[in-house]
C-alpha atoms as a PDB file:
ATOM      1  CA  UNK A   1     -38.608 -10.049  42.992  1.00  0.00           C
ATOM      2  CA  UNK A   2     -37.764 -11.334  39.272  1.00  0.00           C
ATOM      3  CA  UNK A   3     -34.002 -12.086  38.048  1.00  0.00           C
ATOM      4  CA  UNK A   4     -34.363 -10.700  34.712  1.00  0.00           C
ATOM      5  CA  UNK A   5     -31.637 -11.499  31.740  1.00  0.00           C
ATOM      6  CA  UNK A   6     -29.692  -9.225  30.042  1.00  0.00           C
ATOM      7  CA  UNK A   7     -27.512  -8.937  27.344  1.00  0.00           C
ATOM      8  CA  UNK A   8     -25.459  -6.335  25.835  1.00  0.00           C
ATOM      9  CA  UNK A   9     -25.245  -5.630  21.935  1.00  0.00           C
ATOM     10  CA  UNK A  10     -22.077  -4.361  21.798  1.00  0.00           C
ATOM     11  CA  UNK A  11     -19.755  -6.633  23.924  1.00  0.00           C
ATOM     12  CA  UNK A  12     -21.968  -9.891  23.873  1.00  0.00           C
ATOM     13  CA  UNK A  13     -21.517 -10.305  27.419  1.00  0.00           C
ATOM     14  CA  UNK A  14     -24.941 -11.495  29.042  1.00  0.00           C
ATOM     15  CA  UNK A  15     -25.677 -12.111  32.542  1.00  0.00           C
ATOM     16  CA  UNK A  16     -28.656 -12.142  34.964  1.00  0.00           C
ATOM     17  CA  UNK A  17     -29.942  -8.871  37.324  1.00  0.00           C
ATOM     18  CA  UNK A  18     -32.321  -9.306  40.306  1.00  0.00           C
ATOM     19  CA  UNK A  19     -34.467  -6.371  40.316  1.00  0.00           C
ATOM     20  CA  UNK A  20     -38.257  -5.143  41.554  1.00  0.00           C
ATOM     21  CA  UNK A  21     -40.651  -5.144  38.465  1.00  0.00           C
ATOM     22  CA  UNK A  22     -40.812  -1.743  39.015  1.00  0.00           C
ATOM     23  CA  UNK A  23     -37.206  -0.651  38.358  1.00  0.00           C
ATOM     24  CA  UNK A  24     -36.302   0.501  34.862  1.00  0.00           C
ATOM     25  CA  UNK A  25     -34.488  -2.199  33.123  1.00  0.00           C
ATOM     26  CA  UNK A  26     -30.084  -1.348  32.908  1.00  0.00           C
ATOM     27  CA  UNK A  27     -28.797   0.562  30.293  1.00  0.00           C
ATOM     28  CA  UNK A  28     -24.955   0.009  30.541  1.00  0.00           C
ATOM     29  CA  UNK A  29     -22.953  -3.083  30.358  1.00  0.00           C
ATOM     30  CA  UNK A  30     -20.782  -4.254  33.577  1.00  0.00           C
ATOM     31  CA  UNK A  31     -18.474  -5.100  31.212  1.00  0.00           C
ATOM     32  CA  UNK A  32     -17.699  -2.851  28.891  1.00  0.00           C
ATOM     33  CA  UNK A  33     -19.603   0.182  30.410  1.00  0.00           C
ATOM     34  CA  UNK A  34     -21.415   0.971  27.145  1.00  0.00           C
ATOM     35  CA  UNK A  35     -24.697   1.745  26.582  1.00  0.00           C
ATOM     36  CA  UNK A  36     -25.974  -1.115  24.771  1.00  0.00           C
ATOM     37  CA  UNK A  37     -27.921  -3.333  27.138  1.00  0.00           C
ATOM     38  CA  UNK A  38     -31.003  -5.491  26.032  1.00  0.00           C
ATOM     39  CA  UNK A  39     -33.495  -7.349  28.662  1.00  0.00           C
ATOM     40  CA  UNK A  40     -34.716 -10.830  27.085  1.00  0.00           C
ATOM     41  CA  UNK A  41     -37.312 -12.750  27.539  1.00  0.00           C
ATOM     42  CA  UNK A  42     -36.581 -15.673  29.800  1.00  0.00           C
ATOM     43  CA  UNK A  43     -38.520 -19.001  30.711  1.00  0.00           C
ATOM     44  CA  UNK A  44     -38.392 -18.072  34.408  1.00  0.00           C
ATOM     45  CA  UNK A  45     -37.346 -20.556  36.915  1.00  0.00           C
ATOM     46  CA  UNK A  46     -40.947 -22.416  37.435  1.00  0.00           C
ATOM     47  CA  UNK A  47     -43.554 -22.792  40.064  1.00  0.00           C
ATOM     48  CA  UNK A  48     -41.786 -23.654  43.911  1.00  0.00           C
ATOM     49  CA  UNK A  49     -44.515 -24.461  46.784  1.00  0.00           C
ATOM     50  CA  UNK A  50     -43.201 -24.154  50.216  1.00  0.00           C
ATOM     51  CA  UNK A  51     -45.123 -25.507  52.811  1.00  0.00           C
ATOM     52  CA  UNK A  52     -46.076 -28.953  54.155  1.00  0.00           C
ATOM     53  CA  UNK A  53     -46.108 -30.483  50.136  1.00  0.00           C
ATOM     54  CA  UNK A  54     -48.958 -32.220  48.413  1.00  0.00           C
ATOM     55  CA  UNK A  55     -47.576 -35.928  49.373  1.00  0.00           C
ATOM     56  CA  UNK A  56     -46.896 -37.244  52.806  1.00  0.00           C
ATOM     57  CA  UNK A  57     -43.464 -38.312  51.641  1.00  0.00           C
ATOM     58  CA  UNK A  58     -42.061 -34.938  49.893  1.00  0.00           C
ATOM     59  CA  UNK A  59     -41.466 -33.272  52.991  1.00  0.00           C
ATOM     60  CA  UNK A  60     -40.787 -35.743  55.780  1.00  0.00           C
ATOM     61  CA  UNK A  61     -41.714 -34.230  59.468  1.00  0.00           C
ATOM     62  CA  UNK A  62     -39.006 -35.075  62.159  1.00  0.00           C
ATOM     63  CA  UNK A  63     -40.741 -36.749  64.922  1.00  0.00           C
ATOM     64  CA  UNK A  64     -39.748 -38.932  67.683  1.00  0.00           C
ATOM     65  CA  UNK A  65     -41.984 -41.792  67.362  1.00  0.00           C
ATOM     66  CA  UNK A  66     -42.898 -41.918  63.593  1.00  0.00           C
ATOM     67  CA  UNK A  67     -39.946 -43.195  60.851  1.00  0.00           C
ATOM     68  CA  UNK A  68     -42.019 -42.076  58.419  1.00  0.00           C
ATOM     69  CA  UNK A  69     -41.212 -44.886  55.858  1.00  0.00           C
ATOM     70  CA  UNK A  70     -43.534 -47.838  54.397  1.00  0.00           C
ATOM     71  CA  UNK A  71     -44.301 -50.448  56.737  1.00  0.00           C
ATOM     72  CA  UNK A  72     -43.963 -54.067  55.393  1.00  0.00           C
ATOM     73  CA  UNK A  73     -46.138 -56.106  53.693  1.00  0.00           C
ATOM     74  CA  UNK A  74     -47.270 -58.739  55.936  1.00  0.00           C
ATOM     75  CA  UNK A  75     -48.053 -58.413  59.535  1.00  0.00           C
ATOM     76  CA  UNK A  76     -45.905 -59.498  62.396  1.00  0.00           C
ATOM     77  CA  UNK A  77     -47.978 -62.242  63.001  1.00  0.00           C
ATOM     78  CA  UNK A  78     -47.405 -63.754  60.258  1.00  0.00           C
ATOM     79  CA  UNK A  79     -43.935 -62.933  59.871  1.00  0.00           C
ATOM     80  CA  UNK A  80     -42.584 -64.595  62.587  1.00  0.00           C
ATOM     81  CA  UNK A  81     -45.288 -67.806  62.390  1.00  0.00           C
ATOM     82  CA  UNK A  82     -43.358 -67.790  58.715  1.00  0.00           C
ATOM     83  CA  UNK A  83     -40.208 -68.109  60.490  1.00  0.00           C
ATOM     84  CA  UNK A  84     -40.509 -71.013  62.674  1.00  0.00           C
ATOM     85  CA  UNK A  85     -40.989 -73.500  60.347  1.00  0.00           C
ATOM     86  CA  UNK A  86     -38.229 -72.449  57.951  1.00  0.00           C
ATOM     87  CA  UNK A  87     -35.845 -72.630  60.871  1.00  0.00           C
ATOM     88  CA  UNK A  88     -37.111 -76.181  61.335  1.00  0.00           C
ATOM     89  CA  UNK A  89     -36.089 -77.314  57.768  1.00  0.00           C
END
């Protein structure tokens, strides 16, 4: 169901109405309870996907095992081979 804008022509007072497409749009104002109302034309509030996303990392699954993040760049291996002889210096 659409939030439609509205705005009345007497008062000035707008504001925003969730309705079905189906209802009739509002005639009086909240406000000042004249008839006078005026449905615009709004941008709408854009395309939302729900789901499991497009990328791995926009929705992160909670698992037990799996961080989920990047992993480095070199392998352990090498990381701690890297290690030793800086510790020596």
């Amino acid at each position: 169901m659409p939030t439609y804008e509205y705005a009345c022509q007497k008062c000035g007072h707008t504001f925003e109405q969730f309705q079905s497409m189906h209802d009739a749009p509002l005639k009086k104002c909240p406000e000042c309870k004249k008839l006078g109302l005026k449905r615009l034309i709004g941008g709408g509030a854009g395309l939302i996907f729900k789901g499991s996303g497009f990328y791995i990392t926009d929705y992160k699954k909670k698992s037990g095992g799996d961080s989920g993040g990047e992993k480095p760049s070199t392998p352990k291996s090498e990381s701690k081979a890297d290690a030793k002889p800086a510790a020596n210096k």
